[in-house]
C-alpha atoms as a PDB file:
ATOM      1  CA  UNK A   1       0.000   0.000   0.000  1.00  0.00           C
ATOM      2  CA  UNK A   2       3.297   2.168   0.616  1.00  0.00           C
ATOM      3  CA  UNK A   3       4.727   1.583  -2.592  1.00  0.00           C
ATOM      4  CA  UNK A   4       1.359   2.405  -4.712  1.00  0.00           C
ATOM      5  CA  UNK A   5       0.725   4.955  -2.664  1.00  0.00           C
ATOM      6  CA  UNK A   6       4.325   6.631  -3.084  1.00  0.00           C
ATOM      7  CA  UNK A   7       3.674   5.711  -7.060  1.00  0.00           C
ATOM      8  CA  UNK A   8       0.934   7.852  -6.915  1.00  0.00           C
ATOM      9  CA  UNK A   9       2.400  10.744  -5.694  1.00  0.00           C
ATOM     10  CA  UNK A  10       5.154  10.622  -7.738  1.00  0.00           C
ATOM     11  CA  UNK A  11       2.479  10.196 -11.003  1.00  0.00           C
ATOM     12  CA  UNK A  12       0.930  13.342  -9.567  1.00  0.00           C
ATOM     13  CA  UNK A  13       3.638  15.690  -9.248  1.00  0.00           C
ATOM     14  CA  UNK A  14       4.940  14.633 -12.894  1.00  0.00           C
ATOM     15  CA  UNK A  15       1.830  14.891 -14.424  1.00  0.00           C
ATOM     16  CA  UNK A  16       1.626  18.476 -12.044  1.00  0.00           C
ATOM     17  CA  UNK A  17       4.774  19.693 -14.148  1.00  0.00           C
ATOM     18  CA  UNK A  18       3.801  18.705 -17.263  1.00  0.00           C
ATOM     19  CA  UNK A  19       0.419  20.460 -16.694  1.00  0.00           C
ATOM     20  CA  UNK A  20       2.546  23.271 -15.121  1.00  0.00           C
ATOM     21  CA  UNK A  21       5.091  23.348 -18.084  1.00  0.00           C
ATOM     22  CA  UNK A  22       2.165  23.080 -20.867  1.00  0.00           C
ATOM     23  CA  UNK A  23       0.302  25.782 -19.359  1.00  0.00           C
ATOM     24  CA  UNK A  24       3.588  28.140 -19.569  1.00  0.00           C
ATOM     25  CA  UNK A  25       4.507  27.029 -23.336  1.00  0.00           C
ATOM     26  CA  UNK A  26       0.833  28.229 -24.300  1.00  0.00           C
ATOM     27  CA  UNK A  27       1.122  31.169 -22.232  1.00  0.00           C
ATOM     28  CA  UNK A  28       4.234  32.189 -24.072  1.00  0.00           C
ATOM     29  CA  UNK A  29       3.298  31.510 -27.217  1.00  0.00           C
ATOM     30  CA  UNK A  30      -0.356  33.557 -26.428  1.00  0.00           C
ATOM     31  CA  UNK A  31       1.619  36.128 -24.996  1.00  0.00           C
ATOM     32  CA  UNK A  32       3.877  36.430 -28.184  1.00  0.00           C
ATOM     33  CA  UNK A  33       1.215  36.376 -30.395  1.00  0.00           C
ATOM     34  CA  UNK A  34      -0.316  39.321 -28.818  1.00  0.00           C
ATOM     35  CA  UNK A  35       2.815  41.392 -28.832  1.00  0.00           C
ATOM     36  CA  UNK A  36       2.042  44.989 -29.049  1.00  0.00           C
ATOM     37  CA  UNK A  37       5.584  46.123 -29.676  1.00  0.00           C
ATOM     38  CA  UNK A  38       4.861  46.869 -33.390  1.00  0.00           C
ATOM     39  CA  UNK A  39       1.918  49.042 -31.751  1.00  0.00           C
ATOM     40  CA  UNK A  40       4.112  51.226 -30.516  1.00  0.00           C
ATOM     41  CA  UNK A  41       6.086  53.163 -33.227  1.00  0.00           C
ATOM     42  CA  UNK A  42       2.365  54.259 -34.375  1.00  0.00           C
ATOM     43  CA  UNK A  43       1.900  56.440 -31.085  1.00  0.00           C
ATOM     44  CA  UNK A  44       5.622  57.452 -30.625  1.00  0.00           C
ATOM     45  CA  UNK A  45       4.075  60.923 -31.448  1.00  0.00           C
ATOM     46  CA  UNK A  46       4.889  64.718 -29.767  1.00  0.00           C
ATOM     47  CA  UNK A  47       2.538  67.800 -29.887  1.00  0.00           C
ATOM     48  CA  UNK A  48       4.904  69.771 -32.921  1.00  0.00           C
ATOM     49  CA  UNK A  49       4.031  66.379 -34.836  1.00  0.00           C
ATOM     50  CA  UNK A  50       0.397  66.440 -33.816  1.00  0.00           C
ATOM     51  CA  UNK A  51      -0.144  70.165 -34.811  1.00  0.00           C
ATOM     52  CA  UNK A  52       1.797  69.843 -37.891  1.00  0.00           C
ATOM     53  CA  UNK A  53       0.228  66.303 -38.897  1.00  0.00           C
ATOM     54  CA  UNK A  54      -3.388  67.924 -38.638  1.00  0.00           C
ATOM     55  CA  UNK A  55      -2.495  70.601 -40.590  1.00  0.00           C
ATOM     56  CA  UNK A  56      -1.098  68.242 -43.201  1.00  0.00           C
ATOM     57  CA  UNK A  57      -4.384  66.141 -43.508  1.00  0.00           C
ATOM     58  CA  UNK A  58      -6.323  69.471 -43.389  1.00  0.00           C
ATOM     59  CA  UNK A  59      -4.611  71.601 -45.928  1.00  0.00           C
ATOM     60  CA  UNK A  60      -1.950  69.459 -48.251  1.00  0.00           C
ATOM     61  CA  UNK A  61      -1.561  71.679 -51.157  1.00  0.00           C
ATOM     62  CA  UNK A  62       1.920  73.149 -49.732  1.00  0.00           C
ATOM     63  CA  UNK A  63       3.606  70.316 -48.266  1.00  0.00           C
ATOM     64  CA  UNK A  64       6.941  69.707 -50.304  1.00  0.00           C
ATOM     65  CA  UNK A  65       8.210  66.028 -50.053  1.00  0.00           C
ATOM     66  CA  UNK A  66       5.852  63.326 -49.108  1.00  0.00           C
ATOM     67  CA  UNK A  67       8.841  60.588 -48.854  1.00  0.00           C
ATOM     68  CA  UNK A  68       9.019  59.109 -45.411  1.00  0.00           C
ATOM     69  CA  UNK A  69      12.617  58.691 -43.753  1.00  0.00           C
ATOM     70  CA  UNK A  70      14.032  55.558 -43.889  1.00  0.00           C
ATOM     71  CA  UNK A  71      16.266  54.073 -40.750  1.00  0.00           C
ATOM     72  CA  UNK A  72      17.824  51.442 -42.894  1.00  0.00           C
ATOM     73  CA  UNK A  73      19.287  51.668 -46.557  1.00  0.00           C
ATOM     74  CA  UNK A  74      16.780  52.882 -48.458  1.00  0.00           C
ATOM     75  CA  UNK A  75      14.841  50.258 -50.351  1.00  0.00           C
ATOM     76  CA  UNK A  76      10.342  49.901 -48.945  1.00  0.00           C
ATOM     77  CA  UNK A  77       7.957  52.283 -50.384  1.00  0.00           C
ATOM     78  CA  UNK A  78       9.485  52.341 -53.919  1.00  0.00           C
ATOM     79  CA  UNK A  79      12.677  53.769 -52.994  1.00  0.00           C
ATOM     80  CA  UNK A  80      16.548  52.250 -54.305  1.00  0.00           C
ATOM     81  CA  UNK A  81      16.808  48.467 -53.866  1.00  0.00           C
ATOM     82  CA  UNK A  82      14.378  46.124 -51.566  1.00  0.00           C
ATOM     83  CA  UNK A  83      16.398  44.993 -48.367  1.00  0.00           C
ATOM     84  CA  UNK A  84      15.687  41.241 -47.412  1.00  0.00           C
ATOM     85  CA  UNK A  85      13.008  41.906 -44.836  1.00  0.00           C
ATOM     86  CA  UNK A  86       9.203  41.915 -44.235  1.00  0.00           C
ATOM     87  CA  UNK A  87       7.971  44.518 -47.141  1.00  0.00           C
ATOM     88  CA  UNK A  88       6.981  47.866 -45.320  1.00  0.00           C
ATOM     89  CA  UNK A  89       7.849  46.945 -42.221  1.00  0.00           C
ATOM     90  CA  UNK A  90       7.278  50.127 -39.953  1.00  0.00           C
ATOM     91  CA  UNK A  91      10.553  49.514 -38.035  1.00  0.00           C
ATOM     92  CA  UNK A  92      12.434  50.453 -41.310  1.00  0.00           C
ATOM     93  CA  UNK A  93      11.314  54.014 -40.807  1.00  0.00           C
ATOM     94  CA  UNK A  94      11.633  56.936 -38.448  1.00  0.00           C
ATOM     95  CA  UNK A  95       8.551  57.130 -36.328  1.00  0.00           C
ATOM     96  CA  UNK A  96       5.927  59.713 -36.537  1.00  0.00           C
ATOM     97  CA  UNK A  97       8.051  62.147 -33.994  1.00  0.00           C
ATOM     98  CA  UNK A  98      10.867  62.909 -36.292  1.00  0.00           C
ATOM     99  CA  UNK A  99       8.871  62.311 -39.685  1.00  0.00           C
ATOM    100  CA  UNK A 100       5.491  64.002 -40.408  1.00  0.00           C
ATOM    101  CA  UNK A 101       5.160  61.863 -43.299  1.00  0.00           C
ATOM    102  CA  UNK A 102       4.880  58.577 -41.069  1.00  0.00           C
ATOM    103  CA  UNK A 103       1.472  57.426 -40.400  1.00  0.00           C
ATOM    104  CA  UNK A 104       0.536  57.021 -36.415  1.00  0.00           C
ATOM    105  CA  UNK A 105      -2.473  55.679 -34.700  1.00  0.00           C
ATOM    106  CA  UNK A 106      -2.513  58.109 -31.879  1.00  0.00           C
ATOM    107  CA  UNK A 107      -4.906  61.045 -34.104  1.00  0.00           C
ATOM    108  CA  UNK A 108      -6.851  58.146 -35.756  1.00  0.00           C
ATOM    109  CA  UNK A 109      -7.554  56.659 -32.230  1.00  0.00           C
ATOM    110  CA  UNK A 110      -8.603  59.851 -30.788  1.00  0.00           C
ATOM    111  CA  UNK A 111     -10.139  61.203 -34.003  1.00  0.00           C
ATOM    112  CA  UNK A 112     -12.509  58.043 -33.541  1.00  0.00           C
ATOM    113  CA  UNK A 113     -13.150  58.453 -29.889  1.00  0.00           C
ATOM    114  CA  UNK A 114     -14.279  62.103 -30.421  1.00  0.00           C
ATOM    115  CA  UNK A 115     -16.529  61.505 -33.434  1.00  0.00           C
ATOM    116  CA  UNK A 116     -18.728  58.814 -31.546  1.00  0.00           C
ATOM    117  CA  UNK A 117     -19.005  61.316 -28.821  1.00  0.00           C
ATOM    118  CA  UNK A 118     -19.850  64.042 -30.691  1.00  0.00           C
ATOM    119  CA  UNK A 119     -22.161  62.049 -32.891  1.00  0.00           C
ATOM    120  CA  UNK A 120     -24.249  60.614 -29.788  1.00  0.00           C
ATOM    121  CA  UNK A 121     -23.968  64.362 -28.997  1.00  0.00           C
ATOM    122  CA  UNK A 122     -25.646  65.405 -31.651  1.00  0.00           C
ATOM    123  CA  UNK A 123     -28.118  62.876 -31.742  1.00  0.00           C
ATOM    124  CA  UNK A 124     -29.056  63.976 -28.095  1.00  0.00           C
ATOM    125  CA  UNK A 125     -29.528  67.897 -29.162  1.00  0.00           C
ATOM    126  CA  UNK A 126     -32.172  66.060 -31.694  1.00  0.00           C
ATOM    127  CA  UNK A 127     -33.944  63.921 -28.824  1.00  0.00           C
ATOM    128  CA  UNK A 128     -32.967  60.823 -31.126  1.00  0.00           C
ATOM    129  CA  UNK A 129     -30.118  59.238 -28.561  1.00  0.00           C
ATOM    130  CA  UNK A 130     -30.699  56.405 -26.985  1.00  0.00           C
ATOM    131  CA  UNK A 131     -28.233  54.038 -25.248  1.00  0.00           C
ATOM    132  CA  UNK A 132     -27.145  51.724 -28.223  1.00  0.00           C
ATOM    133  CA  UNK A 133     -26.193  54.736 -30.047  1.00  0.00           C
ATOM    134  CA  UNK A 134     -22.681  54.471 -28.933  1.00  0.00           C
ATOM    135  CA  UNK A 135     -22.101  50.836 -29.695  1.00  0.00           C
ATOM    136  CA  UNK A 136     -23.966  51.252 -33.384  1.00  0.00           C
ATOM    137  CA  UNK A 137     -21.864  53.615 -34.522  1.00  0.00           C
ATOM    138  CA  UNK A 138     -18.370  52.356 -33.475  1.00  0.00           C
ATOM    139  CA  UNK A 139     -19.501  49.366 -34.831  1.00  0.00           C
ATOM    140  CA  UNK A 140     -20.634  50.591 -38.273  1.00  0.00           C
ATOM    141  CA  UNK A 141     -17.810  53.114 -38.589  1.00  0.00           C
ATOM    142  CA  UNK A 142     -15.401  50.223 -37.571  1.00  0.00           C
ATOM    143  CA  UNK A 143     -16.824  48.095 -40.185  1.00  0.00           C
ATOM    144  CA  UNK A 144     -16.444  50.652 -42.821  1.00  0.00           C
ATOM    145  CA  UNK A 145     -13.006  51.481 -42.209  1.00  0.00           C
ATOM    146  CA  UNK A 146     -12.412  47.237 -42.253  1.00  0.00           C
ATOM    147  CA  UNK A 147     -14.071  47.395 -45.862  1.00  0.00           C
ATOM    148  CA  UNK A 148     -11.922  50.444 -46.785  1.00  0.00           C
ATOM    149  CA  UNK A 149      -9.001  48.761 -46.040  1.00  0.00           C
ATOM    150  CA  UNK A 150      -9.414  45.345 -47.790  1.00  0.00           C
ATOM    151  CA  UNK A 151     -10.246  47.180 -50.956  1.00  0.00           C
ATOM    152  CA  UNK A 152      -7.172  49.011 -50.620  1.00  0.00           C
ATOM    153  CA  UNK A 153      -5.318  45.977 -49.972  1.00  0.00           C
ATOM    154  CA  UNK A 154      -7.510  44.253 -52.885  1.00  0.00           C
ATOM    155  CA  UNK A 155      -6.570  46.638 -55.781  1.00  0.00           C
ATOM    156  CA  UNK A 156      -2.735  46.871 -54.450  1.00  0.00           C
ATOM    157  CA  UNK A 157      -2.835  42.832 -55.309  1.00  0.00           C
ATOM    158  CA  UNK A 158      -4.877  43.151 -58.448  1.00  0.00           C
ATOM    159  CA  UNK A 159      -3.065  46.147 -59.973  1.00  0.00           C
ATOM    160  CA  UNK A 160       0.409  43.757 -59.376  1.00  0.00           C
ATOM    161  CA  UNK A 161       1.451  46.779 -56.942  1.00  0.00           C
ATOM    162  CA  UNK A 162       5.162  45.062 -55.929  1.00  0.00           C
ATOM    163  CA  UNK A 163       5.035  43.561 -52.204  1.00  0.00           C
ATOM    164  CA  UNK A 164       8.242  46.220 -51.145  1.00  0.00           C
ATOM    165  CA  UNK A 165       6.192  49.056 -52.449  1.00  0.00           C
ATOM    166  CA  UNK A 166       2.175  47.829 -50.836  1.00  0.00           C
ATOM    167  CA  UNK A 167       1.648  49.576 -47.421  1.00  0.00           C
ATOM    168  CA  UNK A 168       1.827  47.776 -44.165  1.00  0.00           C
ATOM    169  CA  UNK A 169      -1.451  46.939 -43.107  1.00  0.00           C
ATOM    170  CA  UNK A 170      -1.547  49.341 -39.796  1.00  0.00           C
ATOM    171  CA  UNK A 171       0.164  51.464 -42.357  1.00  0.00           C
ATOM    172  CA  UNK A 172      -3.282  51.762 -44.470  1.00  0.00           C
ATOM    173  CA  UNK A 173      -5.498  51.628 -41.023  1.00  0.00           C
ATOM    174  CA  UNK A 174      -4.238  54.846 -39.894  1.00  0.00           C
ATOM    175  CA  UNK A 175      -4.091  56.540 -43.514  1.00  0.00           C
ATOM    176  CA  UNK A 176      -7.747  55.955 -43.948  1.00  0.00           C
ATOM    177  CA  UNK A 177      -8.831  56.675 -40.688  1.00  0.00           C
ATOM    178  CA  UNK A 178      -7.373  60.492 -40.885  1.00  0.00           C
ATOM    179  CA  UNK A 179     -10.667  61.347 -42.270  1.00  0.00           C
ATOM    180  CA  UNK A 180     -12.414  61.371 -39.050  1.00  0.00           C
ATOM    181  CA  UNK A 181     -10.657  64.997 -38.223  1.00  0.00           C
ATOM    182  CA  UNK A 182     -12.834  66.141 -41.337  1.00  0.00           C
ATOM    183  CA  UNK A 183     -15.611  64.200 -40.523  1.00  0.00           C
ATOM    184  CA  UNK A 184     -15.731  65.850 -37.004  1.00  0.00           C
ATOM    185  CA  UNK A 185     -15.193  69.539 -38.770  1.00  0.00           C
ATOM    186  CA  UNK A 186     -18.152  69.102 -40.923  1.00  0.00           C
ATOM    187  CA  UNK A 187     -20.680  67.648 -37.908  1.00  0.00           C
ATOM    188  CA  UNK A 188     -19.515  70.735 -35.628  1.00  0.00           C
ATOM    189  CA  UNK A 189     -19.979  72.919 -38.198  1.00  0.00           C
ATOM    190  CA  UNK A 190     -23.525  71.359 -39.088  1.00  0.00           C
ATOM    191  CA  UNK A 191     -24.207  71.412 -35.044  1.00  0.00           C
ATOM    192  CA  UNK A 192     -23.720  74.925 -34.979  1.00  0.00           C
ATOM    193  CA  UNK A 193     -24.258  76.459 -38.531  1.00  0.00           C
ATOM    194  CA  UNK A 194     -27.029  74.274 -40.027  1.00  0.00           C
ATOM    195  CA  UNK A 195     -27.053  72.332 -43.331  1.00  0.00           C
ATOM    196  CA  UNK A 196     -25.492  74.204 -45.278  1.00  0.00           C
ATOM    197  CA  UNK A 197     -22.562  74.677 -43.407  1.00  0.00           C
ATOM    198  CA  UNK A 198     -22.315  70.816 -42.848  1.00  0.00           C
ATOM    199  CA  UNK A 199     -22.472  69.989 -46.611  1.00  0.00           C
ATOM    200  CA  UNK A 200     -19.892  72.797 -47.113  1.00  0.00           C
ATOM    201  CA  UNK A 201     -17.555  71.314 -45.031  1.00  0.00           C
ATOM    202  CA  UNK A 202     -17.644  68.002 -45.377  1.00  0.00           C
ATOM    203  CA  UNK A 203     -17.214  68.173 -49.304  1.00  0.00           C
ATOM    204  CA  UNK A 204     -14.276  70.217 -48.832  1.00  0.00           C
ATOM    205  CA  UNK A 205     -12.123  67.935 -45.910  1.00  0.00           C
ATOM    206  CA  UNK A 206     -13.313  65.516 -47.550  1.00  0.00           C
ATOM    207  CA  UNK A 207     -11.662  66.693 -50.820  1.00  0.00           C
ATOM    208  CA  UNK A 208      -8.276  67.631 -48.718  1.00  0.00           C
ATOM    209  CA  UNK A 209      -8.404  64.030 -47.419  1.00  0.00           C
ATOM    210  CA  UNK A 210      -8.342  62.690 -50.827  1.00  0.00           C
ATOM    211  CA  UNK A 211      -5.296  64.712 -51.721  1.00  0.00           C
ATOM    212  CA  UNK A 212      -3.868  63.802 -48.899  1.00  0.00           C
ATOM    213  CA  UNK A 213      -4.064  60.084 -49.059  1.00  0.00           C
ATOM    214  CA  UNK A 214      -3.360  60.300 -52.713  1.00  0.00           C
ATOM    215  CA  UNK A 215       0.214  62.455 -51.694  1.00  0.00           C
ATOM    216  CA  UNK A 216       0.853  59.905 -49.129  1.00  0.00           C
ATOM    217  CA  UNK A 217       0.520  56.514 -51.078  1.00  0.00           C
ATOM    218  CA  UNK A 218       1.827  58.025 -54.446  1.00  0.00           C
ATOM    219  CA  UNK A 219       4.945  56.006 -54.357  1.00  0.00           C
ATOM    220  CA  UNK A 220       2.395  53.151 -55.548  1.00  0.00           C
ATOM    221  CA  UNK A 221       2.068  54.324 -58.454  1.00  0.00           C
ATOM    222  CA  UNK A 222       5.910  54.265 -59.562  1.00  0.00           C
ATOM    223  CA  UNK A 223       6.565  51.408 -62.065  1.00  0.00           C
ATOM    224  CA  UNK A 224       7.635  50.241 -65.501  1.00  0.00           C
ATOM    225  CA  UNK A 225       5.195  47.516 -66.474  1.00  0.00           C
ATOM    226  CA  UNK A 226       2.303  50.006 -68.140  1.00  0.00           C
ATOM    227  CA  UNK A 227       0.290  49.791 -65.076  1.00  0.00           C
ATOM    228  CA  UNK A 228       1.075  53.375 -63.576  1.00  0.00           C
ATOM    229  CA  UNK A 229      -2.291  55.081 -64.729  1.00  0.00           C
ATOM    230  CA  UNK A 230      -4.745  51.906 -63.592  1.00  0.00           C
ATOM    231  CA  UNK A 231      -2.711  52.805 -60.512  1.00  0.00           C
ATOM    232  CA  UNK A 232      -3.047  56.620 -60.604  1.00  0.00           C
ATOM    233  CA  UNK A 233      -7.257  55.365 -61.183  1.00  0.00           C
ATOM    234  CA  UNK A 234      -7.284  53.494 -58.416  1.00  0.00           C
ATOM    235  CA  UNK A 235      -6.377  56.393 -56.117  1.00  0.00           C
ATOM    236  CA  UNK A 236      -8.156  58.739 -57.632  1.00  0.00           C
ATOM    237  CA  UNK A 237     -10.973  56.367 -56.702  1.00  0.00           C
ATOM    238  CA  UNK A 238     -10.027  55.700 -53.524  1.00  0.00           C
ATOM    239  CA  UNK A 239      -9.729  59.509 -53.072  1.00  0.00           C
ATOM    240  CA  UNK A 240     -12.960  60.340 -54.210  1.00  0.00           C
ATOM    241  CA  UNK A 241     -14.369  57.878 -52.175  1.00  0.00           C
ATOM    242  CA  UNK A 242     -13.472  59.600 -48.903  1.00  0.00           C
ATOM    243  CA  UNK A 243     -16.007  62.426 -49.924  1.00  0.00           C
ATOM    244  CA  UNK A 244     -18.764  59.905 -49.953  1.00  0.00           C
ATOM    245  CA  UNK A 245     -17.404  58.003 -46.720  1.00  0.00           C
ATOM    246  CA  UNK A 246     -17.546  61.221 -44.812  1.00  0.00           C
ATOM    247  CA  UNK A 247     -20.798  62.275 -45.450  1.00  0.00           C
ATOM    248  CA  UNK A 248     -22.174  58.545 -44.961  1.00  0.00           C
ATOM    249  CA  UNK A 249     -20.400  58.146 -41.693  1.00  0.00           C
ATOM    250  CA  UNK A 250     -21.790  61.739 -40.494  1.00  0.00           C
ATOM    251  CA  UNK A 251     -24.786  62.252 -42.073  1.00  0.00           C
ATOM    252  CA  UNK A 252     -27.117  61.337 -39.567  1.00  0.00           C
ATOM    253  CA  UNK A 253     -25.860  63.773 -37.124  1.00  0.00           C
ATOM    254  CA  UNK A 254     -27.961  66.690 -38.992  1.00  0.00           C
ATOM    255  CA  UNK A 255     -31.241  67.279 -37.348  1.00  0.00           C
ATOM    256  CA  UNK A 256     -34.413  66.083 -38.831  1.00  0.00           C
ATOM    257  CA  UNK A 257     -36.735  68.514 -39.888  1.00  0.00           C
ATOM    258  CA  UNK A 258     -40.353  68.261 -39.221  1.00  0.00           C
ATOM    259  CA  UNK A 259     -42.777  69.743 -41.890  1.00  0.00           C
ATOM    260  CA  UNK A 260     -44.934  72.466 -40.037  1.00  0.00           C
ATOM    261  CA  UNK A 261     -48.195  71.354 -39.573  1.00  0.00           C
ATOM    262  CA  UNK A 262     -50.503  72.241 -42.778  1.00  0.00           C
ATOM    263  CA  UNK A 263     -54.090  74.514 -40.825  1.00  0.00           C
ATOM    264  CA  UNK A 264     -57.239  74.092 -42.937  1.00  0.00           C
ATOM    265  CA  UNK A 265     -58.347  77.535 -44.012  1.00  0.00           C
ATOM    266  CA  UNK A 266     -61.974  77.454 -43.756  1.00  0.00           C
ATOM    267  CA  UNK A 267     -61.399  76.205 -40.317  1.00  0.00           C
ATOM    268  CA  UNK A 268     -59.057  78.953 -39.384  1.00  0.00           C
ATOM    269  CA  UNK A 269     -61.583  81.130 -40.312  1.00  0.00           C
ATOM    270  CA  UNK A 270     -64.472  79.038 -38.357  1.00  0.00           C
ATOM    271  CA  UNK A 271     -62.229  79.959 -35.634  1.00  0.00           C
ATOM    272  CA  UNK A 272     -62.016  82.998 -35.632  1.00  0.00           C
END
């Protein structure tokens, strides 16, 4: 009885380590799959590169050079000759702090944040908010900027776009979610100014955020095999479709209008 009973123990504690030592091989292998460290670069941002970045995505007619600064030999986004390494990979380049031309997560994220809270704003001026206003919204705008970035990734592949010169895919993320800034200018000015004012300014950030993603990702378009223009198309489509993105993601921030209620005139007059 000794013996088995010392047997068992002994089974126990080795099938205790193997549990133990299972548990920490999955954990590690979890933990490295949900490394952040990549993450980081994208909000390595300062308040000169905020300020000059919005101004950038808000008015890109004067900016210069839209090349982004490489920390390696030059060679991703269409630039001398491809290294041996992931294509695009963001650690090739400075980060946002030191190049304005780098795209960073930290004005998409809080672009984001501020336009559900100003839309569920606006819905409450209208006595339309209700509690699954918040969640509806992040969802559908989260959805949208999902689609916008598969068909960006989509035509890169079709059009043969070469894999050192195709965006990284955080890369894209943050270059089509810049048009929230314009999306929240147009809703603040529709909150305050009416219509009008809403329609005015949403056409026109939206226009400046078409320029400025077609600045940004022109390096694309640089090649030799007679597919340059379906490339140049394909932007120019991709701008144009922030316009439309815009005004779908914001448009039902405007305040209905209810028609004034239509008084018979022979009963008016009965009235009186």
């Amino acid at each position: 009885g000794t013996l088995g009973d010392m047997g068992s123990q002994m089974m126990m504690q080795h099938g205790r380590q193997m549990l133990q030592n299972e548990i920490g091989q999955q954990t590690t292998r979890l933990l490295a799959c949900l490394n952040i460290t990549p993450l980081k670069v994208y909000f390595a941002v300062d308040n000169g590169y905020v300020i000059h970045k919005l101004r950038l995505i808000l008015c890109p007619f004067r900016h210069a050079s839209w090349r982004r600064m490489h920390d390696t030999p030059p060679g991703l986004g269409g630039i001398g000759v491809s290294p041996p390494t992931a294509p695009s990979d963001p650690a090739l380049y400075k980060p946002p702090k030191i190049d304005v031309n780098a795209p960073d997560l930290y004005i998409p994220t809080m672009a984001f944040i501020t336009y559900i809270l100003l839309f569920a704003y606006a819905l409450g001026l209208d006595n339309r908010f209700t509690p699954e206003v918040v969640s509806l919204t992040a969802s559908w705008a989260m959805a949208s900027m999902f689609i916008e970035v598969l068909i960006f990734w989509g035509g890169f592949w079709f059009l043969n776009v070469e894999a050192n010169r195709r965006p990284y895919l955080l890369d894209l993320l943050a270059y089509t979610s810049y048009k929230f800034v314009g999306v929240i200018l147009g809703m603040i000015s529709g909150i305050a100014f009416g219509a009008k004012a809403y329609y005015a300014v949403t056409l026109l950030f939206g226009a400046t955020m078409g320029i400025f993603l077609m600045k940004s990702l022109g390096h694309v378009t640089t090649t030799y095999d007679g597919t340059a223009n379906q490339r140049r198309y394909f932007l120019a489509f991709m701008a144009l479709l922030q316009i439309l993105l815009a005004y779908i993601l914001s448009r039902s921030s405007l305040p209905t209008v209810t028609a004034p209620a239509v008084v018979d005139g022979g009963s008016a007059a009965a009235a009186s």
